[in-house]
Protein backbone atom coordinates (compact mmCIF):
# COMPACT_ATOMS: atom_id res chain seq x y z
CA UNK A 1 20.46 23.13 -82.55
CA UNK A 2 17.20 23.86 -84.29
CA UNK A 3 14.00 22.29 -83.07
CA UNK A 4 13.81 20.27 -86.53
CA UNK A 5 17.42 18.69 -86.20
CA UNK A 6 15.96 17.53 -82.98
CA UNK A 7 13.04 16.09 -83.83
CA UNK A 8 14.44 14.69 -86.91
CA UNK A 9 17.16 12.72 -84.45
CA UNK A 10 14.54 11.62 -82.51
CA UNK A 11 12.36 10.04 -85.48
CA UNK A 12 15.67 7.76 -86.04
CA UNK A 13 16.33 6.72 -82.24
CA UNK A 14 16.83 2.98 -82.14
CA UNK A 15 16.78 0.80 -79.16
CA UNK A 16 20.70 0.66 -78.57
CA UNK A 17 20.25 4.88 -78.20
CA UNK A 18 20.18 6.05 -74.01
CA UNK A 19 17.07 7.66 -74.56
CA UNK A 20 14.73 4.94 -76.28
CA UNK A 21 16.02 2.22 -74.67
CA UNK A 22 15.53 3.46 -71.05
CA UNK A 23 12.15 4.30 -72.70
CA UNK A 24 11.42 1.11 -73.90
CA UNK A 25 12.49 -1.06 -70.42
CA UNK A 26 9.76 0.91 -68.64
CA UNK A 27 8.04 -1.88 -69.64
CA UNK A 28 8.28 -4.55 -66.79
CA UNK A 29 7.30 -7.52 -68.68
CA UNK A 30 9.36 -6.90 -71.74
CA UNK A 31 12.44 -5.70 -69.55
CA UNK A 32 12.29 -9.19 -67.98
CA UNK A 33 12.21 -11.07 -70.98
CA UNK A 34 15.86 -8.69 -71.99
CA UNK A 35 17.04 -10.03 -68.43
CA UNK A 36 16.07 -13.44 -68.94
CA UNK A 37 17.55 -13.67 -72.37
CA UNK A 38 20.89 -11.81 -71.44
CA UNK A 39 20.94 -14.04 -67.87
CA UNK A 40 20.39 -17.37 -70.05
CA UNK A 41 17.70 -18.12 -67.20
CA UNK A 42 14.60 -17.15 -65.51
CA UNK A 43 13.86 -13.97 -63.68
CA UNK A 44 11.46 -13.24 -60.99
CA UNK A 45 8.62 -10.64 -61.65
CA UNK A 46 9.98 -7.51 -61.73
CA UNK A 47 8.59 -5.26 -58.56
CA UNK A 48 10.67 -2.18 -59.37
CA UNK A 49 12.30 -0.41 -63.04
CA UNK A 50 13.61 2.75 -62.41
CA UNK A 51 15.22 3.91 -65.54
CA UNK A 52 18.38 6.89 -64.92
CA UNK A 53 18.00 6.02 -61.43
CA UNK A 54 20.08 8.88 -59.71
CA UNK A 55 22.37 8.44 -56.75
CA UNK A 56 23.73 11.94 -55.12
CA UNK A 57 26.81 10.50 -53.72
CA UNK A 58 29.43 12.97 -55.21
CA UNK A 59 31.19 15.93 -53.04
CA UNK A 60 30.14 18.15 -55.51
CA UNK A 61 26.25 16.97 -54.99
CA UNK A 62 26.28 15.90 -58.89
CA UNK A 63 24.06 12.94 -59.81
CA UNK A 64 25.03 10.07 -61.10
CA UNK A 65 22.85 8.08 -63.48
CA UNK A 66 22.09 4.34 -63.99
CA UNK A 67 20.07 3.56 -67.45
CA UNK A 68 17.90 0.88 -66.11
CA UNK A 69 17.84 -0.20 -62.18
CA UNK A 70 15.39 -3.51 -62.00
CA UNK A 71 14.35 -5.26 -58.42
CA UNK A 72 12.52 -8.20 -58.74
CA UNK A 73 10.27 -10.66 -56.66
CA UNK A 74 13.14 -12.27 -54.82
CA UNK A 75 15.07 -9.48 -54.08
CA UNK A 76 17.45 -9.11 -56.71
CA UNK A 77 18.87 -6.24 -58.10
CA UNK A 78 19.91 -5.71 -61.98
CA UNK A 79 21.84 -2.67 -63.32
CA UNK A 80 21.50 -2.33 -67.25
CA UNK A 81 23.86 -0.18 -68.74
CA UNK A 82 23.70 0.71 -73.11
CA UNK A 83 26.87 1.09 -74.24
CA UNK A 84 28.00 3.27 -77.09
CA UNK A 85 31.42 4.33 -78.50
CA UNK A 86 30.03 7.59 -79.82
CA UNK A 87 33.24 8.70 -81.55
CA UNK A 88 35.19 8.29 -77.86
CA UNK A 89 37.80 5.36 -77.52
CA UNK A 90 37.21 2.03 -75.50
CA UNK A 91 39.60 2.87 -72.40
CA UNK A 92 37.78 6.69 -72.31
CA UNK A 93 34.26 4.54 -71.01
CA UNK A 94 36.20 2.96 -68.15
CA UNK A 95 34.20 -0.08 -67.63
CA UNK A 96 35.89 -1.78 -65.06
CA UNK A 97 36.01 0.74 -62.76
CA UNK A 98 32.71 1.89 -63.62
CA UNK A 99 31.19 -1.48 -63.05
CA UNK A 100 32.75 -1.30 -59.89
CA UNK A 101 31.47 1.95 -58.68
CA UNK A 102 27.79 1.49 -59.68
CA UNK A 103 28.12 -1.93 -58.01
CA UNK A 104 29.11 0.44 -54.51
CA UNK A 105 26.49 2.78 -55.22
CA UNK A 106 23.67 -0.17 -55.65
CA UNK A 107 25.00 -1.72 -52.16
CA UNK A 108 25.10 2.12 -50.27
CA UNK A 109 21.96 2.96 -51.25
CA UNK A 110 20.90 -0.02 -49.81
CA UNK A 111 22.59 0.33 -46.83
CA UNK A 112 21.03 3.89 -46.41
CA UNK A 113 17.58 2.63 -46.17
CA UNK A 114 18.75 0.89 -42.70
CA UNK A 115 19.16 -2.69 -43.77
CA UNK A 116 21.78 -4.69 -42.62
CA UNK A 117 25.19 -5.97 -44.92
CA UNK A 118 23.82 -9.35 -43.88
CA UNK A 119 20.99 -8.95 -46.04
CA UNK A 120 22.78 -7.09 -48.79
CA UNK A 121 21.03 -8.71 -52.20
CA UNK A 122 22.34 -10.67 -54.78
CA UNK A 123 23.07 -7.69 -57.73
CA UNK A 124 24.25 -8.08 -61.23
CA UNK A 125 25.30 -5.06 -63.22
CA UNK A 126 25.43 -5.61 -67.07
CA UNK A 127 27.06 -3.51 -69.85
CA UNK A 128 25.06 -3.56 -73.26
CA UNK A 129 28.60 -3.41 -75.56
CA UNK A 130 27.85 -2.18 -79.10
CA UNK A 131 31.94 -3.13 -79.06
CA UNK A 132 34.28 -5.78 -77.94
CA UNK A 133 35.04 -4.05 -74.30
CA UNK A 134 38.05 -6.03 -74.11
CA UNK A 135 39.35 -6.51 -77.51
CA UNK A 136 39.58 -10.58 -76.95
CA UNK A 137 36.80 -11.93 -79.52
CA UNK A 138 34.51 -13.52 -76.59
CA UNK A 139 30.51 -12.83 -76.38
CA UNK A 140 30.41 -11.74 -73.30
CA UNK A 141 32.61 -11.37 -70.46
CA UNK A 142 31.55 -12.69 -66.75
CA UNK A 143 33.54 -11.61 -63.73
CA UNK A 144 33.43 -12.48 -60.30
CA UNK A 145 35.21 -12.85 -57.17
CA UNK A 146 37.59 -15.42 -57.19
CA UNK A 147 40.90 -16.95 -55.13
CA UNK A 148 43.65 -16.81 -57.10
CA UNK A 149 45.24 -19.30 -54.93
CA UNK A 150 42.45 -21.56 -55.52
CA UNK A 151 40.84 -20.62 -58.85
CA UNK A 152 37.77 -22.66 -57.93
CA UNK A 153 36.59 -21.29 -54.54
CA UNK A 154 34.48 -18.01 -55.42
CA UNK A 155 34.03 -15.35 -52.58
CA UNK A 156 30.08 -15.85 -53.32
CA UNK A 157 29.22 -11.98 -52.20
CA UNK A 158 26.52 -11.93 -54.29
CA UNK A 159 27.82 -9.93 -56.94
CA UNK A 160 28.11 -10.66 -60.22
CA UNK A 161 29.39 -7.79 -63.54
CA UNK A 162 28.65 -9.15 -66.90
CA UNK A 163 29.99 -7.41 -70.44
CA UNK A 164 28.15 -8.35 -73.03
CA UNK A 165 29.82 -7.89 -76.98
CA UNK A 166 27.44 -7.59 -79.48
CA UNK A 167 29.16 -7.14 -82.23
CA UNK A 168 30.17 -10.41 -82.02
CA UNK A 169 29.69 -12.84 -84.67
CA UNK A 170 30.17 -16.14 -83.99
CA UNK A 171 27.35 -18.71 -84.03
CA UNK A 172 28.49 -20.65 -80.68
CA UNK A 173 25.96 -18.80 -78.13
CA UNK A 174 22.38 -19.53 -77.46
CA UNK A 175 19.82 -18.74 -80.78
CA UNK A 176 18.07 -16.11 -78.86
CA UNK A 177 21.10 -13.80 -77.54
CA UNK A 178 22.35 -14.17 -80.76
CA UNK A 179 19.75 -12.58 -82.94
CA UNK A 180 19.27 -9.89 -79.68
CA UNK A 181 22.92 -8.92 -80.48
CA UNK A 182 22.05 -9.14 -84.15
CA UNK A 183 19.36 -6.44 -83.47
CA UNK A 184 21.46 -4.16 -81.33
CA UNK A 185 23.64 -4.31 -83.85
CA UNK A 186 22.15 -4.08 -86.96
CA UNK A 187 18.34 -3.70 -86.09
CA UNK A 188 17.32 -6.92 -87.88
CA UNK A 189 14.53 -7.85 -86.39
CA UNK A 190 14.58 -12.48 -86.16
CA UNK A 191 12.96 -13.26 -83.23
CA UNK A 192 9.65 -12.64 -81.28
CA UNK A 193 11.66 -11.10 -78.14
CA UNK A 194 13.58 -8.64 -80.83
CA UNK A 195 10.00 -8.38 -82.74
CA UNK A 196 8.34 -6.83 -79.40
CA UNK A 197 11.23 -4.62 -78.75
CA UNK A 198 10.75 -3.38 -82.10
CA UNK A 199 7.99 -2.49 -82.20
CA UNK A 200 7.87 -0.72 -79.10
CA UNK A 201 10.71 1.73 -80.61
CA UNK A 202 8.43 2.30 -83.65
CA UNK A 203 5.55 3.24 -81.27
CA UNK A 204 8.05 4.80 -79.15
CA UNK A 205 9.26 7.17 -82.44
CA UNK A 206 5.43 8.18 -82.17
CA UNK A 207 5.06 9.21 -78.95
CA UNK A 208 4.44 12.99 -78.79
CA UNK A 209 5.07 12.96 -74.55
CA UNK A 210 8.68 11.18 -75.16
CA UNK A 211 9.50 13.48 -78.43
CA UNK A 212 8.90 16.50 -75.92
CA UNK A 213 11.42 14.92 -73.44
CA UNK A 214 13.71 13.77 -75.31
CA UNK A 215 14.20 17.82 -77.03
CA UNK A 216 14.59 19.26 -73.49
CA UNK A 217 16.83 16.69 -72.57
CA UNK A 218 18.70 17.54 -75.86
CA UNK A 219 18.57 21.58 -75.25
CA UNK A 220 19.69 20.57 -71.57
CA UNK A 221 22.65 18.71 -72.66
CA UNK A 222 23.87 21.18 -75.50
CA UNK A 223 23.18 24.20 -72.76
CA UNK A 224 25.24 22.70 -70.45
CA UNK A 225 28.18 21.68 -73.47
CA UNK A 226 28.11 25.37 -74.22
CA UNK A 227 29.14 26.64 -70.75
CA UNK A 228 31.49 24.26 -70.08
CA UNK A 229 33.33 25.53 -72.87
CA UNK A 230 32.59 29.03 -72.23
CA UNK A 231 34.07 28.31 -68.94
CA UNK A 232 37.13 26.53 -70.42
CA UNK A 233 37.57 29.59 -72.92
CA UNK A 234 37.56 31.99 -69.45
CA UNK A 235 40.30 29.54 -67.82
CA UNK A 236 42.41 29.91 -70.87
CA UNK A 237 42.39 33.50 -70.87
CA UNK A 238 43.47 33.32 -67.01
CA UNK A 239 45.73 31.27 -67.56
């Protein structure tokens, strides 16, 4: 990849692209009002954004990523996960068991620092869908634990994973999440929280320092592409 196809990519990042949105939810104040307006309800300052937050908990000592890990004021913790098809089908993003996983990881890490599972906080981990995750026309989809014996006592551990489908289009959700989706979407900008995240990916687009990441990270990623099929192409002939 030449150095102009990447900087040319990088001119057209929008908000709902890994890169510019971990970029733009640096900022504390804006990434609250996102929480707040994807939570339907206030969020405490935010003390902590660490944006692809890595964990080392594989065998193989290979990182794994969260886009945007928030803490705030009271202790809570919020995963934010952007959510792409990029050409790959819905089952190949596994979100279910995903959600589960990086809901372990938040709780281990955690527990590593030496607190107790008394203490364990209250942790939400939320999937930005530019697609219906599960193909059933809702908004968004909330799950937690529940009896299935008795539908209406919850196991209240604190833990909550929310899917949220943008691409819906129905007009029965709140006037702000709806023109958020609308701008994840289709980049129509309607309302002063989509107005601010705008134009933070317009300065964003100008930023020489994040331009210069953004192409390593690129060179990285196709670098590391190109052995793993070189290494593929050596199994074959083994084989």
């Amino acid at each position: 990849m030449s150095e102009q196809s990447i900087i040319g990519s990088y001119e057209e990042l929008r908000y709902r692209d890994d890169f510019m949105f971990g970029k733009i939810m640096e900022d504390k104040e804006l990434c609250r009002e996102v929480l707040e307006c994807l939570l339907q309800r206030p969020v405490g300052e935010l003390t902590e954004i660490q944006t692809q937050k890595e964990f080392k908990q594989t065998s193989d000592g290979k990182a794994i990523r969260l886009d945007v890990y928030n803490e705030d004021s009271k202790g809570r913790i919020y995963d934010v996960e952007m959510e792409n098809l990029n050409k790959k089908t819905v089952e190949a993003h596994e979100l279910p068991r995903r959600s589960r996983y990086y809901q372990g990881l938040i709780d281990t890490d955690y527990m590593n620092k030496g607190n107790s599972y008394k203490k364990l906080p209250e942790s939400s981990v939320m999937f930005i869908c530019t697609f219906d995750p599960f193909r059933m026309g809702l908004s968004k989809y909330t799950f937690m634990e529940r009896c299935n014996e008795e539908p209406g006592l919850t196991l209240d551990d604190g833990t909550v994973k929310i899917f949220y489908n943008c691409c819906y289009e129905g007009e029965d959700i709140p006037d702000d999440l709806r023109k958020f989706y609308d701008y994840v979407e289709n980049g129509n900008v309607e309302s002063e929280l989509t107005k601010k995240i705008d134009e933070a990916v317009v300065r964003g687009r100008k930023n020489e320092i994040w331009r210069s990441q953004y192409m390593k990270e690129r060179v990285i990623l196709q670098d590391a592409r190109e052995e793993g099929r070189k290494e593929g192409r050596e199994e074959g002939r083994e084989e």
